[in-house]
Protein backbone atom coordinates (compact mmCIF):
# COMPACT_ATOMS: atom_id res chain seq x y z
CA UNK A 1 4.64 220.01 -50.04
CA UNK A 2 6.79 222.60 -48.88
CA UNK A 3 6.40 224.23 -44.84
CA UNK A 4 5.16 221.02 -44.02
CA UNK A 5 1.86 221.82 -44.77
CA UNK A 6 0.03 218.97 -44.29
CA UNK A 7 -3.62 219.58 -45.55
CA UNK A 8 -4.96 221.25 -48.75
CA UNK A 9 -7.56 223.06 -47.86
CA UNK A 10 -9.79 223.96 -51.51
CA UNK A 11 -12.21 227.45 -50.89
CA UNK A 12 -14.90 227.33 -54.37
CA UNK A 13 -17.04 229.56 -55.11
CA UNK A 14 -20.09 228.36 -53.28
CA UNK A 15 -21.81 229.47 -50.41
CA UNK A 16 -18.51 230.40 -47.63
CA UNK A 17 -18.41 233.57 -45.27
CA UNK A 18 -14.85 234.84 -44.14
CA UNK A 19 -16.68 233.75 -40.53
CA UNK A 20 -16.22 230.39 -41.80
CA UNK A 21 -12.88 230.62 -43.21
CA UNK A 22 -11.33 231.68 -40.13
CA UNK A 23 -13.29 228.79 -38.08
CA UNK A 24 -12.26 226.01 -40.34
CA UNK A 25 -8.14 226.61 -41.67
CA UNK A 26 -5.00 227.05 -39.69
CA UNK A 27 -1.09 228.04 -40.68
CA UNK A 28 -0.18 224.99 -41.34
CA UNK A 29 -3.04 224.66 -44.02
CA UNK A 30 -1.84 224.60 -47.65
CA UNK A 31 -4.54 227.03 -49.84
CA UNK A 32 -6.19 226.44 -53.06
CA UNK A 33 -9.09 228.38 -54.17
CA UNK A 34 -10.73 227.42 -57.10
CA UNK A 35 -11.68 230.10 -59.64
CA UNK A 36 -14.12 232.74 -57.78
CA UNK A 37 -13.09 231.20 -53.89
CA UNK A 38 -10.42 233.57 -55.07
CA UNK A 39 -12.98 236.28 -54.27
CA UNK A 40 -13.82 234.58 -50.84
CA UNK A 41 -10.21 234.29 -49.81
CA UNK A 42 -9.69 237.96 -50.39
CA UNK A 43 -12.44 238.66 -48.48
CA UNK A 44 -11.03 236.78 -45.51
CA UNK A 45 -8.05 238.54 -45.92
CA UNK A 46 -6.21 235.43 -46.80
CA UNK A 47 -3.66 235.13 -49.22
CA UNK A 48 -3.93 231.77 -51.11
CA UNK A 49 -0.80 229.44 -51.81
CA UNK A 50 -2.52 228.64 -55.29
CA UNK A 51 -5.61 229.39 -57.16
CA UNK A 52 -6.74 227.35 -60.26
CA UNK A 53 -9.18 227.48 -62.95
CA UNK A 54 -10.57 229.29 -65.67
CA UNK A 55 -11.28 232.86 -63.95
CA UNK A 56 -14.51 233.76 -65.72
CA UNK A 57 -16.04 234.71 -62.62
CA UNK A 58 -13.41 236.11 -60.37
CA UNK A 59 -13.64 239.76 -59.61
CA UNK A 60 -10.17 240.64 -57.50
CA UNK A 61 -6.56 239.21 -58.61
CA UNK A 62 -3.50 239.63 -57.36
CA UNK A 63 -0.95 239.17 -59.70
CA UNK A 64 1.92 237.42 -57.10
CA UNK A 65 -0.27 234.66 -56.26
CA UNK A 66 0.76 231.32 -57.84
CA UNK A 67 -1.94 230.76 -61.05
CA UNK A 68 -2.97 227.66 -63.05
CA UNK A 69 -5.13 229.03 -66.08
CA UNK A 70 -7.75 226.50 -66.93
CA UNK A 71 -9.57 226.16 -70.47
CA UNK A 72 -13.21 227.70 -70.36
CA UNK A 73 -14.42 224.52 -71.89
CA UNK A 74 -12.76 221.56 -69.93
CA UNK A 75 -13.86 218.07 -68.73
CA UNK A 76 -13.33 219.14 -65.12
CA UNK A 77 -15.14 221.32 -62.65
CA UNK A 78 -12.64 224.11 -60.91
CA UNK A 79 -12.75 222.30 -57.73
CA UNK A 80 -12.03 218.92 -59.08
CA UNK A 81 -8.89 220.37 -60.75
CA UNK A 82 -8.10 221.93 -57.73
CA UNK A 83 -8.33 218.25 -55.81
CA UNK A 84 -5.85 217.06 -58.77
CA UNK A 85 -3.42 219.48 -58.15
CA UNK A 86 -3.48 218.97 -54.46
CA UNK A 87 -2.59 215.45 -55.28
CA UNK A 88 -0.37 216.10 -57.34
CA UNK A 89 1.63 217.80 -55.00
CA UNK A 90 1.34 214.91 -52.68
CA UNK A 91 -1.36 215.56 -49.83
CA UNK A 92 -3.91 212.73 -48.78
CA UNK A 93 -6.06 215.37 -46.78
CA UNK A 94 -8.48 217.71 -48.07
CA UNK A 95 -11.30 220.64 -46.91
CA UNK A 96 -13.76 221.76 -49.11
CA UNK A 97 -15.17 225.35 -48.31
CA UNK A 98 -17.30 226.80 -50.67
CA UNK A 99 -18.55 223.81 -52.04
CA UNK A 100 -22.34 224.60 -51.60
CA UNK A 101 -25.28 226.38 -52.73
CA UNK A 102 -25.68 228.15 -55.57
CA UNK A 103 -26.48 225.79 -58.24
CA UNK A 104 -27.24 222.36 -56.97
CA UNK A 105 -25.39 220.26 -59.53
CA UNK A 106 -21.98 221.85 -58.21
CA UNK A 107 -22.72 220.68 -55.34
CA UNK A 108 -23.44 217.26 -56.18
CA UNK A 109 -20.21 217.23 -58.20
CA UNK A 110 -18.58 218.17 -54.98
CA UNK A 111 -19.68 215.31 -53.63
CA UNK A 112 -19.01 213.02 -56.50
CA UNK A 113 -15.43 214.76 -55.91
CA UNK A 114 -15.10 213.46 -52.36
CA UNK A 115 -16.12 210.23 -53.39
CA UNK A 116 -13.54 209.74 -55.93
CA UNK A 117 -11.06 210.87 -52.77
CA UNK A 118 -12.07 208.17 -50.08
CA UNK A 119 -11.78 205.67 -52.97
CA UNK A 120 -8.06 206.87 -53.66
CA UNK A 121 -7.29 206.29 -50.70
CA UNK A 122 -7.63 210.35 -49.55
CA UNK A 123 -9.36 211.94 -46.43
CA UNK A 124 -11.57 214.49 -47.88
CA UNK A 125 -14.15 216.69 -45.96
CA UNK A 126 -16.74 219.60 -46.96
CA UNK A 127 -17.96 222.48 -44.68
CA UNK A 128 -21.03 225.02 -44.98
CA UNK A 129 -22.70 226.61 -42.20
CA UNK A 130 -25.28 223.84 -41.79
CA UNK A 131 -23.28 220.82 -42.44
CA UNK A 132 -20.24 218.46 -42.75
CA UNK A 133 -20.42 216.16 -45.67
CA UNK A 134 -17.95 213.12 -45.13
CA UNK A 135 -17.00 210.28 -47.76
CA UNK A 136 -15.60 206.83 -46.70
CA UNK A 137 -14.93 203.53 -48.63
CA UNK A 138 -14.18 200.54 -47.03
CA UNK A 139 -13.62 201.78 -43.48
CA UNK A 140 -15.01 203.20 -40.51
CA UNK A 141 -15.73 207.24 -39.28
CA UNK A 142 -16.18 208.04 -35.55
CA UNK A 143 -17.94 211.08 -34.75
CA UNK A 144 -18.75 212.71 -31.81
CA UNK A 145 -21.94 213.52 -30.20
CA UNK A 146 -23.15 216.83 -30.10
CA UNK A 147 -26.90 218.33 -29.49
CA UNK A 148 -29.20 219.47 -32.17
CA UNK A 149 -27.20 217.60 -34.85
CA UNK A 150 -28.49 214.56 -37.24
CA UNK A 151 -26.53 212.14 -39.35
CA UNK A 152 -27.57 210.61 -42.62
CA UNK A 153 -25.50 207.99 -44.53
CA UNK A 154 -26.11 207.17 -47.99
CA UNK A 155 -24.64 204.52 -50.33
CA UNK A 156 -22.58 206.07 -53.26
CA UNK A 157 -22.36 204.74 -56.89
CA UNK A 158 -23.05 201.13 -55.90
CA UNK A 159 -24.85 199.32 -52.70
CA UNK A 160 -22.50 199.28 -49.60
CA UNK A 161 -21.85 196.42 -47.86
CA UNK A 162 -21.64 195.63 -44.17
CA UNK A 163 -22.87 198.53 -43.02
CA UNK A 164 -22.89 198.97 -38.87
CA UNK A 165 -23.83 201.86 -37.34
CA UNK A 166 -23.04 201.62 -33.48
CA UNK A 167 -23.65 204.46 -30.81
CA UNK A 168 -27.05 205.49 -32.61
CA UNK A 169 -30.86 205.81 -32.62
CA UNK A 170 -31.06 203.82 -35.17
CA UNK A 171 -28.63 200.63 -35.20
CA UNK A 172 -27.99 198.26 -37.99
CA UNK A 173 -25.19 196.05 -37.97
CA UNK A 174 -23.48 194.57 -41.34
CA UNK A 175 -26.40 195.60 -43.44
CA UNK A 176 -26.62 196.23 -47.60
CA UNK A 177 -27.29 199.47 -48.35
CA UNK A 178 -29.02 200.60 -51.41
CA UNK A 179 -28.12 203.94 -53.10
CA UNK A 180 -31.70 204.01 -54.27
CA UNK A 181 -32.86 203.43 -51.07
CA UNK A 182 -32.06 206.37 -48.42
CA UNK A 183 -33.27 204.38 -45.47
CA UNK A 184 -30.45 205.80 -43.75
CA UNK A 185 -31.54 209.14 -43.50
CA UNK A 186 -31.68 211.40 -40.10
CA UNK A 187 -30.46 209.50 -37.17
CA UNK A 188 -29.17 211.13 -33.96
CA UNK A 189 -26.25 209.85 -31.89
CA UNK A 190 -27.13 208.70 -28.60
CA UNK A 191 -23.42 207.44 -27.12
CA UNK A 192 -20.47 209.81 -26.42
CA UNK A 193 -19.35 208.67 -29.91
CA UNK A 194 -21.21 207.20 -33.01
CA UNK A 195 -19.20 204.86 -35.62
CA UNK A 196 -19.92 204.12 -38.97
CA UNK A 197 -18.32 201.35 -41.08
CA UNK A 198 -18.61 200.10 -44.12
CA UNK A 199 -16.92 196.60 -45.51
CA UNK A 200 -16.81 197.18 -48.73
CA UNK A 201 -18.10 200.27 -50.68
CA UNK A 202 -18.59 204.13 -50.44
CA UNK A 203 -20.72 206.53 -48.29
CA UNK A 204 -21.66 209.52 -48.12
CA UNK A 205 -22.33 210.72 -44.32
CA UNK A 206 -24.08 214.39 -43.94
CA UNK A 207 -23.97 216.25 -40.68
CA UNK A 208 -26.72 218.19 -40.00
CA UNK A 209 -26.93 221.51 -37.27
CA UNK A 210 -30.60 221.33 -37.07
């Protein structure tokens, strides 16, 4: 991985301020920005380790910064080949700026992306300015309370089993839960921490600054 940089953090094109940049990456943060997160980067006046994709949209380059050239027609999205790459080049921990708004179904690809991570066995996290999305399979998250925030959990791909959700508003312990079924929508955490596991099977947990 080179520096020992121990976390790939992926800027897209989506919704991302330079505000948010700076809040959310550190020096020991290896870059990729996907296609136009290019633009973003630049922006933040941060010089990316790598940027990857087809670069029909991006508006600045700088010709010393490591490139992959993507196909225009491809059977990824930028950001997904970005998340290859990363693990290619061995890291198990990923950031997602610039992975919202804009057209919706980029963002739910983004999620599909972070799904595919927590199954593999890879901590992967996305960041706007309204919420943290968060993916787990088969484990547990702890976050922390803080005011004015909700969380909603949703089964991904297939019904999740054992769900418990401690340290909440609304408890349920080892309980199915249906992806066609969002009963577990807008909670609040009550308890200095609130812990979410799953036995077998994927979520998707949303932060919300409300």
């Amino acid at each position: 991985m080179g520096n020992l940089k121990t976390r790939c953090v992926i800027i897209g094109g989506g919704d991302c301020t330079a505000d948010l940049v700076f809040s959310n990456i550190s020096s020991d943060d290896y870059i990729i920005c996907a296609d136009s997160g290019y633009d973003i980067a630049i922006k933040a006046q941060i010089e990316p380790d790598l940027i990857i994709g087809d670069f029909d949209s991006v508006k600045s380059f700088v010709q010393k910064t490591e490139k992959i050239t993507l196909p225009v027609e491809k059977d990824v999205t930028d950001c997904e080949a970005a998340y290859n790459e990363g693990v290619k080049r061995g890291f198990n921990n990923y950031l997602l700026l610039g992975g919202t708004g804009g057209r919706f179904e980029h963002t739910f690809a983004n999620i599909s992306v972070m799904a595919r991570a927590s199954i593999e066995g890879n901590k992967f996290i996305m960041v706007d300015e309204k919420h943290t999305f968060y993916s787990i399979t088969n484990s547990s998250l702890n976050l922390p309370f803080s005011p004015n925030k909700q969380i909603s959990v949703f089964a991904f791909g297939d019904k999740a089993l054992g769900v418990t959700e401690k340290g909440f508003h609304y408890k349920i312990e080892d309980y199915t839960l249906n992806p066609f079924i969002p009963m577990g929508i807008s909670n609040d955490i009550v308890d200095d921490y609130g812990e979410i596991t799953v036995k077998k099977g994927t979520l998707i947990v949303i932060e919300t600054q409300m």
